[in-house]
N, C-alpha and C. Protein backbone atom coordinates (compact mmCIF):
# COMPACT_ATOMS: atom_id res chain seq x y z
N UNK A 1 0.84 -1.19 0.00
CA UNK A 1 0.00 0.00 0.00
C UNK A 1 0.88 1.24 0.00
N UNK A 2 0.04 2.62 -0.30
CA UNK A 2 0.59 3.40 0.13
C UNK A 2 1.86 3.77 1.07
N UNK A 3 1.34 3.39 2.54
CA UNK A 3 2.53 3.69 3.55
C UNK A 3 4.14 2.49 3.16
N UNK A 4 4.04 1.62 2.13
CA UNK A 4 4.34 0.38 2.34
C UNK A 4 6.02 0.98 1.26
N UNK A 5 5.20 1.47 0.08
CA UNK A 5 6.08 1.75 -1.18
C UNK A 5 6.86 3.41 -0.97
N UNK A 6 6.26 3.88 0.03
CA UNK A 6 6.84 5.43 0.33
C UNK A 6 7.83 5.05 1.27
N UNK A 7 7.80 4.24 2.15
CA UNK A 7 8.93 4.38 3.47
C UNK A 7 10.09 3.59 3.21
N UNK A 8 9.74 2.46 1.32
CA UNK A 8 10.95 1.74 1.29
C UNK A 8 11.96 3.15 0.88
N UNK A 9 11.33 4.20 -0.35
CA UNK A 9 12.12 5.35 -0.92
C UNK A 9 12.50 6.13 0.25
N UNK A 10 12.24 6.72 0.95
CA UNK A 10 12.10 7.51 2.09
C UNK A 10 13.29 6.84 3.02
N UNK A 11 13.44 5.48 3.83
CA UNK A 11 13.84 5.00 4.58
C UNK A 11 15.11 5.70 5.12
N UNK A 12 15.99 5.57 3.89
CA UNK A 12 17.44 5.58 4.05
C UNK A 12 17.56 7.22 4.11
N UNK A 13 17.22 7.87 2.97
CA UNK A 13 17.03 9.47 3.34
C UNK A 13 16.82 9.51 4.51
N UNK A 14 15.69 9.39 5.44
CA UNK A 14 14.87 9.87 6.82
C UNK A 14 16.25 10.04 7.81
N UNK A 15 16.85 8.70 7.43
CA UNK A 15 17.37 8.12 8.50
C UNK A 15 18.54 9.10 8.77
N UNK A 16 19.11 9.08 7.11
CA UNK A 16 20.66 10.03 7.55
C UNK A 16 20.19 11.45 8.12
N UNK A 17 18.95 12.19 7.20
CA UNK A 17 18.51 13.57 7.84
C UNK A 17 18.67 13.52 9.00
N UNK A 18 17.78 12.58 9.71
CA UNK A 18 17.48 13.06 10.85
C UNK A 18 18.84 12.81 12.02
N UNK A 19 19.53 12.27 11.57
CA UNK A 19 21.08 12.35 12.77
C UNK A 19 21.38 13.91 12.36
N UNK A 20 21.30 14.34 10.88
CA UNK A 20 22.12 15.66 10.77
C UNK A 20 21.63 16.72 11.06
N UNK A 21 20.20 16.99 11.60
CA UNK A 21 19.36 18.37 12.04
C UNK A 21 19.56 18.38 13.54
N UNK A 22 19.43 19.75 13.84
CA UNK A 22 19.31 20.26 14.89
C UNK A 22 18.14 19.52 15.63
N UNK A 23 17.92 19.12 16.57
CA UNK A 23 17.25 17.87 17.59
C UNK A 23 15.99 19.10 18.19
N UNK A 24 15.11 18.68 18.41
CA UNK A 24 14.08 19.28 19.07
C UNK A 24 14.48 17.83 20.44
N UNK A 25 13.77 18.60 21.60
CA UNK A 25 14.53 17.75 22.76
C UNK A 25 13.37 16.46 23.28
N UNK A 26 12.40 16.74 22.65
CA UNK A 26 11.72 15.37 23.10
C UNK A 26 10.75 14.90 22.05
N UNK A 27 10.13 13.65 21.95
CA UNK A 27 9.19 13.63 21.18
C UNK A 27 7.64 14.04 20.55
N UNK A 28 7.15 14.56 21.72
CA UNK A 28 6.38 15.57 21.78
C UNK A 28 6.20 16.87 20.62
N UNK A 29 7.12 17.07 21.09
CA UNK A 29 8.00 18.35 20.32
C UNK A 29 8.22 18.42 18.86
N UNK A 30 8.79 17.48 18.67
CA UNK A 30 9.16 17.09 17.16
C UNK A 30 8.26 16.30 16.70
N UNK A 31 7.08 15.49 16.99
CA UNK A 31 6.12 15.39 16.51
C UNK A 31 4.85 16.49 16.06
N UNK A 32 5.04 17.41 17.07
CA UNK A 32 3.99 18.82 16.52
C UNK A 32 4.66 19.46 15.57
N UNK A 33 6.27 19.62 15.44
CA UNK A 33 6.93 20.45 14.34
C UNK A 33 6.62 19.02 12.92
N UNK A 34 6.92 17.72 12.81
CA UNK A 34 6.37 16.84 11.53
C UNK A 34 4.57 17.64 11.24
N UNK A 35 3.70 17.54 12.27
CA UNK A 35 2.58 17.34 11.55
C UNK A 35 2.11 19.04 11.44
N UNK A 36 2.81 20.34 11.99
CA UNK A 36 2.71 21.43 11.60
C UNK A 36 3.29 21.38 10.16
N UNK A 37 4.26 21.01 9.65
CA UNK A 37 5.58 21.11 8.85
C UNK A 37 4.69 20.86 7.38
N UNK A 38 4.41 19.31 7.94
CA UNK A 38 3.07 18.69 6.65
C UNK A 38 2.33 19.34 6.02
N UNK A 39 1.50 20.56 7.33
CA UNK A 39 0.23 20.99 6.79
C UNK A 39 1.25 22.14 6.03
N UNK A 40 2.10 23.24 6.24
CA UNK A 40 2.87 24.04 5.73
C UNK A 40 3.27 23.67 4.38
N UNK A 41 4.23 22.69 3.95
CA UNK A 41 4.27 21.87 2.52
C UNK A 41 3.21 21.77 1.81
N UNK A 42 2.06 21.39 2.36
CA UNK A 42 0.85 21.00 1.59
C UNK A 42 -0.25 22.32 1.40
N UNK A 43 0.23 23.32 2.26
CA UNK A 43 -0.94 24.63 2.13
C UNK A 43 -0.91 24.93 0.82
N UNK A 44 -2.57 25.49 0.29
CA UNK A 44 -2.95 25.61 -1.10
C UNK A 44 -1.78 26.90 -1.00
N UNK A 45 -1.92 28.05 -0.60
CA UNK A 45 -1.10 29.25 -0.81
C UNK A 45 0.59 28.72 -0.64
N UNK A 46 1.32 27.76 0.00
CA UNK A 46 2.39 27.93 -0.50
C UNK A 46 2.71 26.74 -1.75
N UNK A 47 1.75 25.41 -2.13
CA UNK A 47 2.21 25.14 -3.25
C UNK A 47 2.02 26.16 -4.24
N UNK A 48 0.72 26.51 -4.41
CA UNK A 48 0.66 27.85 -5.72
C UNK A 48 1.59 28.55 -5.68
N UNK A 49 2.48 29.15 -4.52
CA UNK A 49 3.69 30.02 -4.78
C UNK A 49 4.58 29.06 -5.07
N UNK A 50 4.96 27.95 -4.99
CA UNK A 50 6.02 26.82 -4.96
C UNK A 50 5.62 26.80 -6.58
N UNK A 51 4.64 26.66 -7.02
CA UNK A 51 4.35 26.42 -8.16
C UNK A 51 4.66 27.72 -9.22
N UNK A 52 4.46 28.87 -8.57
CA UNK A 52 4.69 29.62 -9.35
C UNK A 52 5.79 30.26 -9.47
N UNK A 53 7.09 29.65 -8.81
CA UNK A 53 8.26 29.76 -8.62
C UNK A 53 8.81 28.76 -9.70
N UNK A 54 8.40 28.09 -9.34
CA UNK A 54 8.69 26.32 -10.62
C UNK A 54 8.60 27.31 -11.84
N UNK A 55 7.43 27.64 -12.50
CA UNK A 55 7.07 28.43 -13.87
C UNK A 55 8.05 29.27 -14.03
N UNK A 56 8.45 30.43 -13.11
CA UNK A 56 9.10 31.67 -13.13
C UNK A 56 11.08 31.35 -13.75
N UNK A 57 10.86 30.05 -12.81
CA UNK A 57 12.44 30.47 -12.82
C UNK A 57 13.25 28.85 -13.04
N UNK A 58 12.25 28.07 -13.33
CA UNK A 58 12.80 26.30 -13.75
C UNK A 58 12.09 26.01 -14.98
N UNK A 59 10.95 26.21 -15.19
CA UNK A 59 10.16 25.99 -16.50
C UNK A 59 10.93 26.66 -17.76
N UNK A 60 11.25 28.06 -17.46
CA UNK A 60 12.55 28.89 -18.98
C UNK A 60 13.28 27.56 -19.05
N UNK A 61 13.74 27.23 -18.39
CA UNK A 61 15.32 26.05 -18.89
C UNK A 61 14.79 24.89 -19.46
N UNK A 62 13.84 23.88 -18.87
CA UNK A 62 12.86 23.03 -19.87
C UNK A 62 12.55 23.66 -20.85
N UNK A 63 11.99 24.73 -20.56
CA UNK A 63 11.64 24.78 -22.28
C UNK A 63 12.80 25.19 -23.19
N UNK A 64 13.97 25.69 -22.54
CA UNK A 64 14.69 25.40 -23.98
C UNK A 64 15.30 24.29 -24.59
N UNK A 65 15.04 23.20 -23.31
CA UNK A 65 15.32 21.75 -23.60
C UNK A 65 14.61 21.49 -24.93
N UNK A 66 13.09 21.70 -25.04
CA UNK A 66 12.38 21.60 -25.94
C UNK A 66 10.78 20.92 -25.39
N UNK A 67 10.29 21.08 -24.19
CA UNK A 67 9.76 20.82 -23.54
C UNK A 67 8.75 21.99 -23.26
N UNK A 68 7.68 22.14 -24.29
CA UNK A 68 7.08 23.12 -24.13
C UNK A 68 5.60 23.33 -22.46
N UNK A 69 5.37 22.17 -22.30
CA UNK A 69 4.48 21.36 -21.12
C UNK A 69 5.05 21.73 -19.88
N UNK A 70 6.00 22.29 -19.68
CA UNK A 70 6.30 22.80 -18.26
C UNK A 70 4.77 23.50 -17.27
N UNK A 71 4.81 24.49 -17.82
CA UNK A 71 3.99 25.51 -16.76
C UNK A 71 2.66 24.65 -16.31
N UNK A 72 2.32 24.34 -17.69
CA UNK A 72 0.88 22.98 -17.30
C UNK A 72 1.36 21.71 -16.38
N UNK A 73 2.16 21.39 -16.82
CA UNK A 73 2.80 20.22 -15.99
C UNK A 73 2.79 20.49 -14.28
N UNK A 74 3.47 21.08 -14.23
CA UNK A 74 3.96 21.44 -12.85
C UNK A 74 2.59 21.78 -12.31
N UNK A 75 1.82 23.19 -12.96
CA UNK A 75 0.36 23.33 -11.93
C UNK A 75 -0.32 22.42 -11.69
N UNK A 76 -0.28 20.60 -12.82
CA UNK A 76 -1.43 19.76 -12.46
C UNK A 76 -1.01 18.88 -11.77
N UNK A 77 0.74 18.61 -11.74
CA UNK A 77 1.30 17.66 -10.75
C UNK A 77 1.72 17.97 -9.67
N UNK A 78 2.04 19.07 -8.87
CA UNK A 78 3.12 19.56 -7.78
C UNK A 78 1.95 19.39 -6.66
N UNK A 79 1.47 19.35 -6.77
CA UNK A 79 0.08 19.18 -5.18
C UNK A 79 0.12 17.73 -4.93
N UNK A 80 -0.47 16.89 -6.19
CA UNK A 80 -0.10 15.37 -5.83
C UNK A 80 1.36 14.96 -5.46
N UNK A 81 2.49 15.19 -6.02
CA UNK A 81 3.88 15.03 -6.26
C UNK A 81 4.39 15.40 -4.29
N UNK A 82 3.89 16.72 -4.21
CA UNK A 82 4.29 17.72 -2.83
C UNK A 82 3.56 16.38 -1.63
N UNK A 83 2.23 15.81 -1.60
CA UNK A 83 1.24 15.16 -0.73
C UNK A 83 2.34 13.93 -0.32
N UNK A 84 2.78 13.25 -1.89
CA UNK A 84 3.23 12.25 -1.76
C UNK A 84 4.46 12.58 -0.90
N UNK A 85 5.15 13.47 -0.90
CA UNK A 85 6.76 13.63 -0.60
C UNK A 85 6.77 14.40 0.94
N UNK A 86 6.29 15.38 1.26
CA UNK A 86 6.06 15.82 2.68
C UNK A 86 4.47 15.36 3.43
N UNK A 87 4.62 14.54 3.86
CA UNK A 87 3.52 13.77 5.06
C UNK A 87 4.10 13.42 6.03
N UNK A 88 3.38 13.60 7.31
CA UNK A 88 3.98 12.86 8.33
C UNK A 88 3.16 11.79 9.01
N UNK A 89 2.76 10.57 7.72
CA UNK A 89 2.18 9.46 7.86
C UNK A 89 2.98 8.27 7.21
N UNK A 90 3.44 8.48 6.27
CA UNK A 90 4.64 7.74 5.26
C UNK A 90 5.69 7.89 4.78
N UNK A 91 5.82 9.06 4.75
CA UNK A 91 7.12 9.76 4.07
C UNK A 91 8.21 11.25 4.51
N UNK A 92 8.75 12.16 4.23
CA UNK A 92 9.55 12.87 4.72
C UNK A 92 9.30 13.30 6.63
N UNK A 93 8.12 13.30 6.50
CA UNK A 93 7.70 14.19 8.02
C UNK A 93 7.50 12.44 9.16
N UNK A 94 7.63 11.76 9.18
CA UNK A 94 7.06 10.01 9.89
C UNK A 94 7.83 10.13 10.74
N UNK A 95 7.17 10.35 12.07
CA UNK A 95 7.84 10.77 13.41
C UNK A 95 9.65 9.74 13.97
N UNK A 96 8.66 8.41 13.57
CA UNK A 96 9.73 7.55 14.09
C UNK A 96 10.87 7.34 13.43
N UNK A 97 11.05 8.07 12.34
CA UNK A 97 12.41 8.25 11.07
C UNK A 97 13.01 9.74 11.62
N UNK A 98 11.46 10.49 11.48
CA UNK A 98 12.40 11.98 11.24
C UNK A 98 12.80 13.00 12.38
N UNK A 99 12.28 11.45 13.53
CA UNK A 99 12.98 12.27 15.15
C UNK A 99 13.58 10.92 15.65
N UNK A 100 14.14 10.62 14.77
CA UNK A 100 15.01 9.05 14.99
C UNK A 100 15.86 9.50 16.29
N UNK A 101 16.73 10.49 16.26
CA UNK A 101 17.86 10.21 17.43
C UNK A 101 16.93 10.28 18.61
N UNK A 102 15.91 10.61 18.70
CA UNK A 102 14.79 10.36 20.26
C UNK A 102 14.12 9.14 20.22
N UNK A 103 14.26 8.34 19.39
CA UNK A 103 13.82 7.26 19.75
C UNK A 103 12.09 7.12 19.60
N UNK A 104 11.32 7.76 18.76
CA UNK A 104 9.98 8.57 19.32
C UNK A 104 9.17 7.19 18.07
N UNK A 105 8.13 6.86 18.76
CA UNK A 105 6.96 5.98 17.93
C UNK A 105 6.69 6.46 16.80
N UNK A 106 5.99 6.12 15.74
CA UNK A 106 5.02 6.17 14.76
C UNK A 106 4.11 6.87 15.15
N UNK A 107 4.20 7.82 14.03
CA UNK A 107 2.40 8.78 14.20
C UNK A 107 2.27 9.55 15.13
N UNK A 108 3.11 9.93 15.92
CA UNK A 108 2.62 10.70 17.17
C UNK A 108 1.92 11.45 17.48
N UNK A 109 0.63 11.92 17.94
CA UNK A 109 -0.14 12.91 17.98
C UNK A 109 -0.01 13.76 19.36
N UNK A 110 0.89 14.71 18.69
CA UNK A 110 1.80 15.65 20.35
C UNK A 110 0.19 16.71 20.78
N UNK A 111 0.32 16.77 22.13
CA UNK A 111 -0.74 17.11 23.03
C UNK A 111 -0.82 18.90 22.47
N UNK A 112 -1.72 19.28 22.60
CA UNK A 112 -2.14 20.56 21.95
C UNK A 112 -1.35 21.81 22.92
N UNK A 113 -1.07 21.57 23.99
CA UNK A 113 -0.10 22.29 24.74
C UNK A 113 1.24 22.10 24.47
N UNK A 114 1.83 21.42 23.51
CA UNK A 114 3.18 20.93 23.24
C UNK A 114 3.99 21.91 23.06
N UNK A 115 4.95 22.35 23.55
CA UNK A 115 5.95 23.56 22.85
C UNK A 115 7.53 23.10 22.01
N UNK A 116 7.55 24.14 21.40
CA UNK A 116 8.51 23.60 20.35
C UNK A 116 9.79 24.96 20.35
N UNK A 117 10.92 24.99 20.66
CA UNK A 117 11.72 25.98 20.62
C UNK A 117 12.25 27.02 19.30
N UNK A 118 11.94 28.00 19.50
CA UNK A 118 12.29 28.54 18.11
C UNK A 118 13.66 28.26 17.50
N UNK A 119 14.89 28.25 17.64
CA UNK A 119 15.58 27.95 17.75
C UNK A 119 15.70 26.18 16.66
N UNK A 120 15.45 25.77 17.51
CA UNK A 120 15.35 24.43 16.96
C UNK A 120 14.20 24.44 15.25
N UNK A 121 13.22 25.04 15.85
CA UNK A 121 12.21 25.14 14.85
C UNK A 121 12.76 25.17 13.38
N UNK A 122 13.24 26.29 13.79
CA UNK A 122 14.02 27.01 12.22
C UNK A 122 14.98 26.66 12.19
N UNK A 123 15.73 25.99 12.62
CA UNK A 123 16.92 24.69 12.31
C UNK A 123 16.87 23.93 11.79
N UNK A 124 15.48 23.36 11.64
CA UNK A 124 15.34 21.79 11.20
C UNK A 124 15.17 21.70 9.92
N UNK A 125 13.93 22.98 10.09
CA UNK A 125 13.30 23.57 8.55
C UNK A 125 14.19 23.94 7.82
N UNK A 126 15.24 24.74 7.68
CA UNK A 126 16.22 25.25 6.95
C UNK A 126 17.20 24.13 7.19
N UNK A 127 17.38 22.96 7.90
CA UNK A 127 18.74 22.09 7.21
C UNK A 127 17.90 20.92 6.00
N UNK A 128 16.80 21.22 6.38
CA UNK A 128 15.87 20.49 5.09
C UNK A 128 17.05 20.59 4.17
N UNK A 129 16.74 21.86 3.84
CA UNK A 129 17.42 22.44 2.31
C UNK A 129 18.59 21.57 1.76
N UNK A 130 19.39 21.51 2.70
CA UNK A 130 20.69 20.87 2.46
C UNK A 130 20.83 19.41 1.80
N UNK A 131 19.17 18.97 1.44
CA UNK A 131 19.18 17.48 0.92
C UNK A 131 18.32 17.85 -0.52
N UNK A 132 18.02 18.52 -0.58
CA UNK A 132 17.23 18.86 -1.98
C UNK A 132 17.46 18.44 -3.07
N UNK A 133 19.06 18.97 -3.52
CA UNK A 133 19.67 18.54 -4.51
C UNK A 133 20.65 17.66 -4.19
N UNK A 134 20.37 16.49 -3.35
CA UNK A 134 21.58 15.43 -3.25
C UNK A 134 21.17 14.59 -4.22
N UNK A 135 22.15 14.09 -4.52
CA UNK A 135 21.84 12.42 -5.76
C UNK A 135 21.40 11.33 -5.47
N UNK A 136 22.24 11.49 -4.13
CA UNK A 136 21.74 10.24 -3.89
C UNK A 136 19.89 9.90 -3.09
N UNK A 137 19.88 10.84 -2.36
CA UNK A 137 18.94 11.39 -1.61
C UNK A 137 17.28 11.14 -2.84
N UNK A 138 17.31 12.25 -3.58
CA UNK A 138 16.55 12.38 -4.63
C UNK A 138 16.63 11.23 -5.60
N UNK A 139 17.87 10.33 -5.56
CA UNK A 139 17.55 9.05 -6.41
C UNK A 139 16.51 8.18 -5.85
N UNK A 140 16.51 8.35 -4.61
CA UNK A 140 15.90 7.41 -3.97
C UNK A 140 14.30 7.98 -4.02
N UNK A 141 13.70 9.16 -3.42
CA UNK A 141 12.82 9.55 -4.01
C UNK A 141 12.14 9.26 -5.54
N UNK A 142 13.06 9.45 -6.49
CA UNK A 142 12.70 9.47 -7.56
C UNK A 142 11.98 7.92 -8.05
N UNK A 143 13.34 6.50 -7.30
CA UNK A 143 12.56 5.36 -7.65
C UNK A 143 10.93 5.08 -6.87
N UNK A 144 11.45 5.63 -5.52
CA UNK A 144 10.18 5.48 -5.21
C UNK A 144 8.61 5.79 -5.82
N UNK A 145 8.79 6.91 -6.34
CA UNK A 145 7.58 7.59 -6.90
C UNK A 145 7.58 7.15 -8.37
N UNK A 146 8.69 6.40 -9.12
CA UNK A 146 8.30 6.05 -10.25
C UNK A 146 7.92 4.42 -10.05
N UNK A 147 8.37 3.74 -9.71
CA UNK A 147 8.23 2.10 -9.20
C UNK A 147 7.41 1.47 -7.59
N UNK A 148 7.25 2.36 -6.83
CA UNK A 148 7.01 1.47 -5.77
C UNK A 148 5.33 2.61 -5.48
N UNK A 149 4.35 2.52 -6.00
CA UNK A 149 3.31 3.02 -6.08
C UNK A 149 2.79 4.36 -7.04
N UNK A 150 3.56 5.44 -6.83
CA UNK A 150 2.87 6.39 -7.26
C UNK A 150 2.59 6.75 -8.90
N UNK A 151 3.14 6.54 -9.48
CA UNK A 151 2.98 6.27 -10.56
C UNK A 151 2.05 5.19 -11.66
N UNK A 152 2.25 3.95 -10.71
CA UNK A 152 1.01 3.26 -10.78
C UNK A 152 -0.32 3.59 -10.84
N UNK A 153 -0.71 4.07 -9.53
CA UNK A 153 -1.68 4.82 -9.19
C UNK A 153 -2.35 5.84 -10.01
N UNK A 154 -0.83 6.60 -10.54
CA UNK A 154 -1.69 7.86 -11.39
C UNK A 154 -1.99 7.34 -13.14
N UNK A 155 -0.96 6.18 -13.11
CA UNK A 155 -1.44 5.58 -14.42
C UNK A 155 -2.87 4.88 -14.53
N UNK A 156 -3.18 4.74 -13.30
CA UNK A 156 -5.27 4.56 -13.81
C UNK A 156 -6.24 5.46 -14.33
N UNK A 157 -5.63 6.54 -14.25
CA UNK A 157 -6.33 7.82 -14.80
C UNK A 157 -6.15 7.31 -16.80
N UNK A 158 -6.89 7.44 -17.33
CA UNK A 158 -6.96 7.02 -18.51
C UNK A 158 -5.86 7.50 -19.88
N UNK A 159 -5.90 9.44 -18.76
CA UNK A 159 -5.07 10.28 -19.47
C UNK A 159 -3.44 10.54 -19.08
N UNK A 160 -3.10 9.41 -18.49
CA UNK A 160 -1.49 9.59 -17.79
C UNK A 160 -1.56 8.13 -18.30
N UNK A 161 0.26 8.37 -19.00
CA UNK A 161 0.76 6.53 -19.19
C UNK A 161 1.96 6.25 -18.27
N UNK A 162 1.86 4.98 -17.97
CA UNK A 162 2.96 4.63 -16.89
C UNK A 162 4.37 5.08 -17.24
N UNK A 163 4.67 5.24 -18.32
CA UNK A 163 6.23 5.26 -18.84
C UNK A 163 6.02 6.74 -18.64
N UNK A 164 5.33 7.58 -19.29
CA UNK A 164 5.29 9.16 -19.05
C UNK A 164 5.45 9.84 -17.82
N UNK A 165 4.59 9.06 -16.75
CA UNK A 165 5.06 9.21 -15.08
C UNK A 165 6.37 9.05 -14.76
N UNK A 166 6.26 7.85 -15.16
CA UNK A 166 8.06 7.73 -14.53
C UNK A 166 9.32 8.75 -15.55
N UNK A 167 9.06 8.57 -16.29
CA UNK A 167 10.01 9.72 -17.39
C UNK A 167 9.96 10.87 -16.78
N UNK A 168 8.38 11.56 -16.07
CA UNK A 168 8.34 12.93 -15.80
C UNK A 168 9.11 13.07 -14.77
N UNK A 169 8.69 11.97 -13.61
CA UNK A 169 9.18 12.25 -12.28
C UNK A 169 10.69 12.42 -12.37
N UNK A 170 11.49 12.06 -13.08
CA UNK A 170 13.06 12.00 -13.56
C UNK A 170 13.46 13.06 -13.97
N UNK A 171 12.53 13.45 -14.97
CA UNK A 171 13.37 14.57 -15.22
C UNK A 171 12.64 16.03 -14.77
N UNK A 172 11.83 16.07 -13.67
CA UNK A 172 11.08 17.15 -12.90
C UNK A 172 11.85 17.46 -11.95
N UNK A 173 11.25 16.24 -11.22
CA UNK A 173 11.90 16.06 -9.78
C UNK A 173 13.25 17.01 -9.24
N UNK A 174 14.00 16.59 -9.92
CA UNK A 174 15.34 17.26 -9.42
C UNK A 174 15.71 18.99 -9.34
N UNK A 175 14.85 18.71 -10.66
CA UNK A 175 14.90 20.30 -11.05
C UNK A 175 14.16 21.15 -10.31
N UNK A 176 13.16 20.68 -9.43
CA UNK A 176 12.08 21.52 -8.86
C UNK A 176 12.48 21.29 -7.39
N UNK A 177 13.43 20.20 -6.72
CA UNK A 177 13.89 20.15 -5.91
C UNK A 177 14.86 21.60 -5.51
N UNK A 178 15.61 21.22 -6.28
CA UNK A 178 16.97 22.11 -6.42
C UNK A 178 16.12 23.82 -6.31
N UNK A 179 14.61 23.97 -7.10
CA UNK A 179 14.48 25.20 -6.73
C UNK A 179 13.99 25.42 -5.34
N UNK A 180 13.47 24.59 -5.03
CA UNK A 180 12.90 24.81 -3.37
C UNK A 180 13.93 25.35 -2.38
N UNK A 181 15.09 24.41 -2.79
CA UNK A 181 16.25 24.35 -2.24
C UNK A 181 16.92 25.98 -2.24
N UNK A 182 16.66 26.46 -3.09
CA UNK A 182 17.35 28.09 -3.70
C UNK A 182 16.11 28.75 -3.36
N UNK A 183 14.70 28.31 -2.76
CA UNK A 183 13.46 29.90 -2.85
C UNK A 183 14.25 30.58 -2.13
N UNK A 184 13.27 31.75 -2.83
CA UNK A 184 14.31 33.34 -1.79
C UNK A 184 13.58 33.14 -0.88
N UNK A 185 13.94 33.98 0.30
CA UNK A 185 13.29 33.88 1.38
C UNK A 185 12.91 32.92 2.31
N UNK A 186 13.50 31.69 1.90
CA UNK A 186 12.98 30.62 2.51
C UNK A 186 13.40 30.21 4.03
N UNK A 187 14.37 30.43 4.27
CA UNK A 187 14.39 30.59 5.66
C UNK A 187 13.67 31.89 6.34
N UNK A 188 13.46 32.63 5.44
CA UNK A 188 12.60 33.81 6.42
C UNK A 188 11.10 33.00 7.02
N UNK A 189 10.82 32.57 5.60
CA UNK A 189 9.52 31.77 5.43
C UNK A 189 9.73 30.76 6.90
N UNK A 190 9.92 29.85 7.06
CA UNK A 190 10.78 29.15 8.05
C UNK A 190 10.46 29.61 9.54
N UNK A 191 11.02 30.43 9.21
CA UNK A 191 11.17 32.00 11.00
C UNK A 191 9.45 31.90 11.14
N UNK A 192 8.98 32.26 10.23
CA UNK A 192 7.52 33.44 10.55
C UNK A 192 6.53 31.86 10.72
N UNK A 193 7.14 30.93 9.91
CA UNK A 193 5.98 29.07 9.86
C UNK A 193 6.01 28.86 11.61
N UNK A 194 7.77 29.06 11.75
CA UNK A 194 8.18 28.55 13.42
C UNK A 194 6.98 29.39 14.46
N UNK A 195 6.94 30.71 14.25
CA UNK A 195 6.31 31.47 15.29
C UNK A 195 4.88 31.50 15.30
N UNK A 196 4.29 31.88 13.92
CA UNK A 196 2.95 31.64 13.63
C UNK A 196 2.09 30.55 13.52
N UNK A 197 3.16 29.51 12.79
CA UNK A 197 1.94 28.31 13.29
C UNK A 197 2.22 27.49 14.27
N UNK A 198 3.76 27.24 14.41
CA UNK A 198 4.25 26.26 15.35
C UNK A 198 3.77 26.82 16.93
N UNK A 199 3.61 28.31 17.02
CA UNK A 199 3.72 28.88 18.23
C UNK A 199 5.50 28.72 19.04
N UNK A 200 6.29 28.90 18.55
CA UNK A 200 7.26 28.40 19.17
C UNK A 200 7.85 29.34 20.16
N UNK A 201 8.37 28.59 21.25
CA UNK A 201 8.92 29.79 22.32
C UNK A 201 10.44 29.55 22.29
N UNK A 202 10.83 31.30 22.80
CA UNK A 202 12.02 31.56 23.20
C UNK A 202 13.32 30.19 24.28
């Protein structure tokens, strides 16, 4: 299933991230920053800007590949593509991978009083970045989403073919990684996610 074909791609990524980020100090903690983090990745207003960053400033270079389908591409895939890749049920955000050095369960649902340090907050979020454009990292992503479900999946739609999924995800993927990796502002973005939604204290 689902959770089954995301955590084989995911696994090995989760694992090294999470030794290399700044530690939130208990599980609690770093379970409210995964399932804040999720909803942040997945908000309609920042894929549409994610998306309209993709168009602005990665779509020019496809298309001089000769790839005129960029701008359409990206607005009808990056919401499904984004769901699949930041969750904290299967994949990037899954408590018991991505707060590995605490030792912390599956799924955690941290208590609504939970606090999370600013500090740490915007540490974690901004060493994200630092895996965006790895090879190896994003190879692994990439098989996942072309071979171990997602692609499958979207090949039942009548109007997507299996070979076209996996071709896209290959040669998208990286490229739209790498811009996330470079948004301007993105650690500002980061700061204001930590305080405003996380609530995070001093």
């Amino acid at each position: 299933d689902g959770s089954t074909y995301m955590m084989k791609a995911f696994l090995g990524l989760i694992l090294a991230f999470a030794s290399s980020v700044a530690a939130v100090d208990n599980c609690q903690a770093c379970a409210k920053l995964a399932v804040e983090a999720t909803k942040f990745y997945n908000d309609e207003n920042n894929v549409a800007e994610l998306i309209e960053n993709f168009q602005n400033t990665t779509c020019p270079e496809i298309e001089k590949l000769g790839d005129k389908s960029c701008k359409k591409t990206v607005a009808e895939w990056w919401p499904y593509v984004s769901a699949a890749v930041f969750n904290d049920q299967y994949s990037w955000f899954k408590t018991d991978n991505w707060c590995k050095p605490l030792n912390c369960e599956a799924n955690i649902q941290p208590a609504d009083d939970t606090q999370v340090n600013c500090w740490d907050c915007t540490a974690r979020m901004d060493a994200q970045a630092a895996y965006y454009d790895d090879g190896v990292y994003i190879g692994d992503i990439i098989n996942g989403l072309q071979f171990e479900g997602f692609c499958d999946e979207a090949a039942k739609e009548p109007s997507v073919e299996l070979r076209g999924c996996q071709q896209g995800i290959a040669f998208y993927l990286p490229r739209f990684m790498r811009s996330i990796k470079n948004f301007p502002g993105g650690s500002d973005k980061h700061r204001t996610f930590c305080k405003d939604v996380v609530k995070c204290v001093v």
